[in-house]
Protein backbone atom coordinates (compact mmCIF):
# COMPACT_ATOMS: atom_id res chain seq x y z
CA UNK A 1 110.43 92.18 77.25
CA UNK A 2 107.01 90.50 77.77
CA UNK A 3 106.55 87.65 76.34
CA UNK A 4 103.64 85.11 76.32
CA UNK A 5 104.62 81.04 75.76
CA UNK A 6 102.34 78.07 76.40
CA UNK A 7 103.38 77.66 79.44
CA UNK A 8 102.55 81.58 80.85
CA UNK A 9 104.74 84.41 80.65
CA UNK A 10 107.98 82.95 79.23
CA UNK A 11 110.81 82.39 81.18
CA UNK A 12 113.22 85.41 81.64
CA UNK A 13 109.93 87.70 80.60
CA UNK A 14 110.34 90.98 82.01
CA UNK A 15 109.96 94.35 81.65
CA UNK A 16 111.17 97.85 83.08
CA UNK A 17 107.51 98.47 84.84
CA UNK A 18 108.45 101.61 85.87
CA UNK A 19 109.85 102.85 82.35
CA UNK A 20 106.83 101.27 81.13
CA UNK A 21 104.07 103.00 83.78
CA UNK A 22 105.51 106.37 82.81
CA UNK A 23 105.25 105.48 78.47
CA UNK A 24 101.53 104.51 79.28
CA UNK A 25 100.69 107.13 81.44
CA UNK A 26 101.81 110.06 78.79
CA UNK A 27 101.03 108.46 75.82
CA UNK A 28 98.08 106.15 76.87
CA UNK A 29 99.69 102.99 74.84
CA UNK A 30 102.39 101.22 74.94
CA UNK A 31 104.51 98.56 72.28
CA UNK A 32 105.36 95.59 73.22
CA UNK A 33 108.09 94.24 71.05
CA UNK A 34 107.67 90.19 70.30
CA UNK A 35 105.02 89.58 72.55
CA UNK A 36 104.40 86.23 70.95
CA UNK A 37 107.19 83.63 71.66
CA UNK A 38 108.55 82.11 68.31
CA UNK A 39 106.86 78.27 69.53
CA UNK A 40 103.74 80.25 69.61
CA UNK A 41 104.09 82.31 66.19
CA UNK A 42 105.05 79.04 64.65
CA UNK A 43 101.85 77.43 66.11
CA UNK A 44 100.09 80.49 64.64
CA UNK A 45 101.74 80.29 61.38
CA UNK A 46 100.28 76.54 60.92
CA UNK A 47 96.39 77.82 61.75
CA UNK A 48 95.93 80.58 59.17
CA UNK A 49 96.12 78.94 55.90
CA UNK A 50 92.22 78.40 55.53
CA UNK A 51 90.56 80.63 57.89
CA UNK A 52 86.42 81.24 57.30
CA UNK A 53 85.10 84.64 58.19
CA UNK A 54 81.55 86.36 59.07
CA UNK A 55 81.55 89.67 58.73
CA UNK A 56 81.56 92.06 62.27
CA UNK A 57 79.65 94.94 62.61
CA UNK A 58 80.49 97.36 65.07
CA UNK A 59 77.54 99.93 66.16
CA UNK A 60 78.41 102.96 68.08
CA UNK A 61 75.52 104.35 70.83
CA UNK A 62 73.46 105.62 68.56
CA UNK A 63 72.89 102.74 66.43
CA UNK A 64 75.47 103.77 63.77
CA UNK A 65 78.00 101.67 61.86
CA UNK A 66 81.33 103.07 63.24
CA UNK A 67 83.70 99.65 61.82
CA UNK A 68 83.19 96.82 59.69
CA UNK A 69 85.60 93.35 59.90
CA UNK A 70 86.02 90.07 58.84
CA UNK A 71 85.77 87.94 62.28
CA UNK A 72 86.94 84.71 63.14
CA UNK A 73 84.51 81.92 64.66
CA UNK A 74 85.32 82.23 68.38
CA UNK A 75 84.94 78.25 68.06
CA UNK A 76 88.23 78.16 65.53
CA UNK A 77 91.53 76.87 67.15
CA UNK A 78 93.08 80.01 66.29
CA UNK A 79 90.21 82.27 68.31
CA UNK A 80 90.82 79.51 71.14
CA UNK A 81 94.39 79.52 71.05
CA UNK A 82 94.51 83.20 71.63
CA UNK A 83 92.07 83.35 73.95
CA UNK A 84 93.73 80.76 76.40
CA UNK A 85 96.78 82.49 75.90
CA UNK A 86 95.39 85.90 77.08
CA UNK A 87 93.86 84.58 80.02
CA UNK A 88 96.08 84.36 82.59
CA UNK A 89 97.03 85.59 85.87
CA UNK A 90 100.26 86.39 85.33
CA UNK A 91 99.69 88.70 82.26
CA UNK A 92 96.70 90.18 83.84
CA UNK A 93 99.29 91.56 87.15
CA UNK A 94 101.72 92.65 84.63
CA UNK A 95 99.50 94.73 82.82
CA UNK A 96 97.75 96.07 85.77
CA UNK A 97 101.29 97.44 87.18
CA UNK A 98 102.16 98.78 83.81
CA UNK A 99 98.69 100.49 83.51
CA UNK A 100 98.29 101.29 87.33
CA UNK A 101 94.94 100.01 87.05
CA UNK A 102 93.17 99.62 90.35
CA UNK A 103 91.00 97.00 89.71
CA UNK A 104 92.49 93.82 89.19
CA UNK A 105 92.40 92.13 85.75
CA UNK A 106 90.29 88.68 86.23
CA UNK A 107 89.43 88.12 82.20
CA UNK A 108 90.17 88.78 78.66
CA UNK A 109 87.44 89.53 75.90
CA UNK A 110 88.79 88.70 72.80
CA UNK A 111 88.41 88.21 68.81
CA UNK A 112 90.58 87.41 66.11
CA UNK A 113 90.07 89.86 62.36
CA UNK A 114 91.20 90.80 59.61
CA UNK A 115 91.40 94.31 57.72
CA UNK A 116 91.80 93.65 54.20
CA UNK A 117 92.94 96.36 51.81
CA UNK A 118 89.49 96.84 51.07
CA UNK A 119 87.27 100.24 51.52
CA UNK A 120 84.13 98.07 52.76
CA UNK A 121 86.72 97.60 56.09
CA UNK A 122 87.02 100.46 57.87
CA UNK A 123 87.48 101.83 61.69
CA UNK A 124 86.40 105.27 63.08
CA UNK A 125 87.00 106.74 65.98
CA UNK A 126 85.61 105.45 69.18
CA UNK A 127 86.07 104.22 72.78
CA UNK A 128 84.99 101.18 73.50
CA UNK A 129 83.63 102.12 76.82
CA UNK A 130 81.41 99.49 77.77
CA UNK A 131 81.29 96.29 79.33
CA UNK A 132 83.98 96.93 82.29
CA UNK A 133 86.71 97.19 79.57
CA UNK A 134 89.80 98.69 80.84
CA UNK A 135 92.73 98.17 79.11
CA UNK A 136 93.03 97.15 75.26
CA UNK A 137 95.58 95.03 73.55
CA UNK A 138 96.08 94.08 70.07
CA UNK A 139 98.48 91.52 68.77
CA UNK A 140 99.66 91.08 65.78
CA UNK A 141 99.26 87.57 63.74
CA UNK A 142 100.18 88.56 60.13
CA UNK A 143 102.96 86.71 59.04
CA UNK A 144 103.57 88.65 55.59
CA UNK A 145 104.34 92.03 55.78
CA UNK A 146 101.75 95.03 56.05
CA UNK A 147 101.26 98.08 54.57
CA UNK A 148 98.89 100.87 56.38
CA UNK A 149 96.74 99.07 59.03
CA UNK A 150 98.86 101.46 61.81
CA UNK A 151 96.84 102.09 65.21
CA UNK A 152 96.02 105.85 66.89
CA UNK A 153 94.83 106.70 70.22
CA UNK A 154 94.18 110.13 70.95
CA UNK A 155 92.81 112.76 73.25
CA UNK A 156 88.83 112.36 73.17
CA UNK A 157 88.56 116.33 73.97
CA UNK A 158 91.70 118.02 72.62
CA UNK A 159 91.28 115.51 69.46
CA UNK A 160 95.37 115.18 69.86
CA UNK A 161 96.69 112.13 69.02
CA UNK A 162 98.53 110.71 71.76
CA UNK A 163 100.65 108.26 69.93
CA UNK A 164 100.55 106.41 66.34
CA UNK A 165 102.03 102.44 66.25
CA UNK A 166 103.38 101.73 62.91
CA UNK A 167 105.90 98.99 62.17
CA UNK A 168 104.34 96.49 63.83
CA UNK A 169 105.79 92.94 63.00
CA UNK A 170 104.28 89.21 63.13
CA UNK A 171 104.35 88.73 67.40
CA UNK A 172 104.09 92.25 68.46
CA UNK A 173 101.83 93.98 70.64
CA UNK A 174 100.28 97.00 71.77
CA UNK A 175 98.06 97.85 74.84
CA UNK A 176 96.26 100.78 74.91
CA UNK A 177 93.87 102.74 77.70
CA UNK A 178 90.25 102.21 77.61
CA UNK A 179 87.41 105.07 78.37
CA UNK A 180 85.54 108.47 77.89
CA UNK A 181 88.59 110.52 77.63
CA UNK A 182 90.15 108.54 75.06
CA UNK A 183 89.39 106.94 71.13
CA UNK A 184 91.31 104.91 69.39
CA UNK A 185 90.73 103.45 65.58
CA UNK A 186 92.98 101.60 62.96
CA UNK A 187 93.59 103.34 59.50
CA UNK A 188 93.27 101.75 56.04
CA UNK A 189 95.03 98.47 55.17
CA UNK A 190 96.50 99.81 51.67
CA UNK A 191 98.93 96.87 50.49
CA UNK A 192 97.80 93.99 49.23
CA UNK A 193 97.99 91.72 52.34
CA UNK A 194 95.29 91.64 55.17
CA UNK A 195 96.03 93.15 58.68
CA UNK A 196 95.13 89.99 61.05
CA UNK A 197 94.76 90.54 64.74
CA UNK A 198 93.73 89.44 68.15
CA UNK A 199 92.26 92.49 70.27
CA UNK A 200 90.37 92.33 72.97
CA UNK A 201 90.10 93.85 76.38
CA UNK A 202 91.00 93.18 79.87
CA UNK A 203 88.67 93.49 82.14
CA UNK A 204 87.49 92.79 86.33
CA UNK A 205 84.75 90.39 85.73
CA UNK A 206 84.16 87.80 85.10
CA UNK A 207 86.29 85.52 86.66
CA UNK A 208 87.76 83.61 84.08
CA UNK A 209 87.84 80.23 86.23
CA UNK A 210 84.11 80.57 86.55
CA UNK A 211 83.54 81.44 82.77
CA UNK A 212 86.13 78.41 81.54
CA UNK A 213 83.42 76.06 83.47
CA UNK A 214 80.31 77.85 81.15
CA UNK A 215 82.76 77.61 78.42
CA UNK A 216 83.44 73.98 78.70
CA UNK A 217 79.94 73.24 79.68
CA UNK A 218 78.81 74.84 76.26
CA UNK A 219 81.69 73.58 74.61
CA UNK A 220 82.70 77.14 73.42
CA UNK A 221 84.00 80.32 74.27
CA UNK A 222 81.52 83.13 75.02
CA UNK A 223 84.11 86.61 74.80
CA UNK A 224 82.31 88.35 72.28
CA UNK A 225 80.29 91.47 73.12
CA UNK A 226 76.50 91.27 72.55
CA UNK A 227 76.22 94.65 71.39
CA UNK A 228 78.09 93.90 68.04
CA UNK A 229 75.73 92.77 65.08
CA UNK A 230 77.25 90.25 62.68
CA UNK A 231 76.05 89.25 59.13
CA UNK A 232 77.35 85.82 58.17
CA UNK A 233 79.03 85.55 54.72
CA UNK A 234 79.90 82.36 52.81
């Protein structure tokens, strides 16, 4: 199992890499069963009483809306709290042996949302090719129970989908391969709780030593894609 704590990749953390290399390679994704360590999910479960939204639009090439969110601050301690947690070396080698990436991992983009069981949030199919992302991973941060919300990654030619994740509980995780050949989406939330996440990507560059010193020079994080337009709501 592997597991992020506060202090890295927890202690015991491990996983069949070889089991796990062949999964990813067929299907292109792979679960990862309480990736969250219960310290964390209990921090976690203290942070998302009164979280404040803007919401995210996502624009494909052509200038069209392909998904619409509800997106944390990147300055909230949640959006922080993940985003330490993601960036580290240790979870960056394990996922480039799992993945048989060649590039090294040095950084991880990231956002926290929320799919409410609401039409006006949706997600189509698309790739997310862009800005040296590699590898996606999306963690789940809903406490209560969800209903719909499940991922799909499929085949960008053949249109076959490669492999669905549903049952995804409070802690678990799922990375999935970035490029061309390959779109993923999330389907409709249809129960009455929202589908919160982190998802980001890994990626070569930058460095995220060199990017912690812009961060802490600004006094914020900067992970979040330019190339997304956001409207702010109240």
């Amino acid at each position: 199992m592997l597991q992020v704590s506060f202090h890295g990749l927890s202690e015991g953390s491990s996983i069949d890499v070889a089991s796990a290399r062949e999964e990813f390679a067929q299907t292109r994704c792979l679960f990862l069963k309480q990736f969250l360590d219960l310290p964390v999910q209990e921090r976690i479960k203290g942070m998302i009483d009164k979280l404040e939204y803007y919401t995210r639009i996502d624009l494909d090439t052509e200038g069209k809306v392909f998904a619409r969110e509800l997106t944390l601050d990147e300055r909230h301690p949640l959006a922080w709290l993940m985003f330490m947690l993601l960036n580290q070396d240790a979870l960056f080698d394990a996922i480039q042996a799992i993945t048989g990436s060649e590039t090294p991992f040095r950084y991880f983009r990231s956002r926290v949302y929320e799919f409410s069981p609401n039409p006006d949030h949706y997600d189509s199919w698309h790739d997310d090719d862009e800005k040296d992302q590699t590898i996606g991973l999306s963690v789940n941060l809903s406490p209560a129970p969800i209903e719909g919300g499940e991922f799909e990654i499929r085949d960008a030619n053949s249109l076959r989908v490669l492999k669905k994740v549903s049952g995804s509980q409070f802690g678990d995780a799922h990375i999935f391969q970035i490029g061309p050949e390959y779109q993923h989406r999330v389907l409709p939330v249809t129960g009455k709780n929202g589908r919160l996440s982190c998802a980001g990507w890994f990626c070569p560059k930058p460095d995220f030593r060199s990017e912690m010193k812009e961060i802490l020079r600004n006094r914020m994080p900067s992970n979040d894609p330019s190339s997304h337009a956001a409207d702010t709501v109240g």
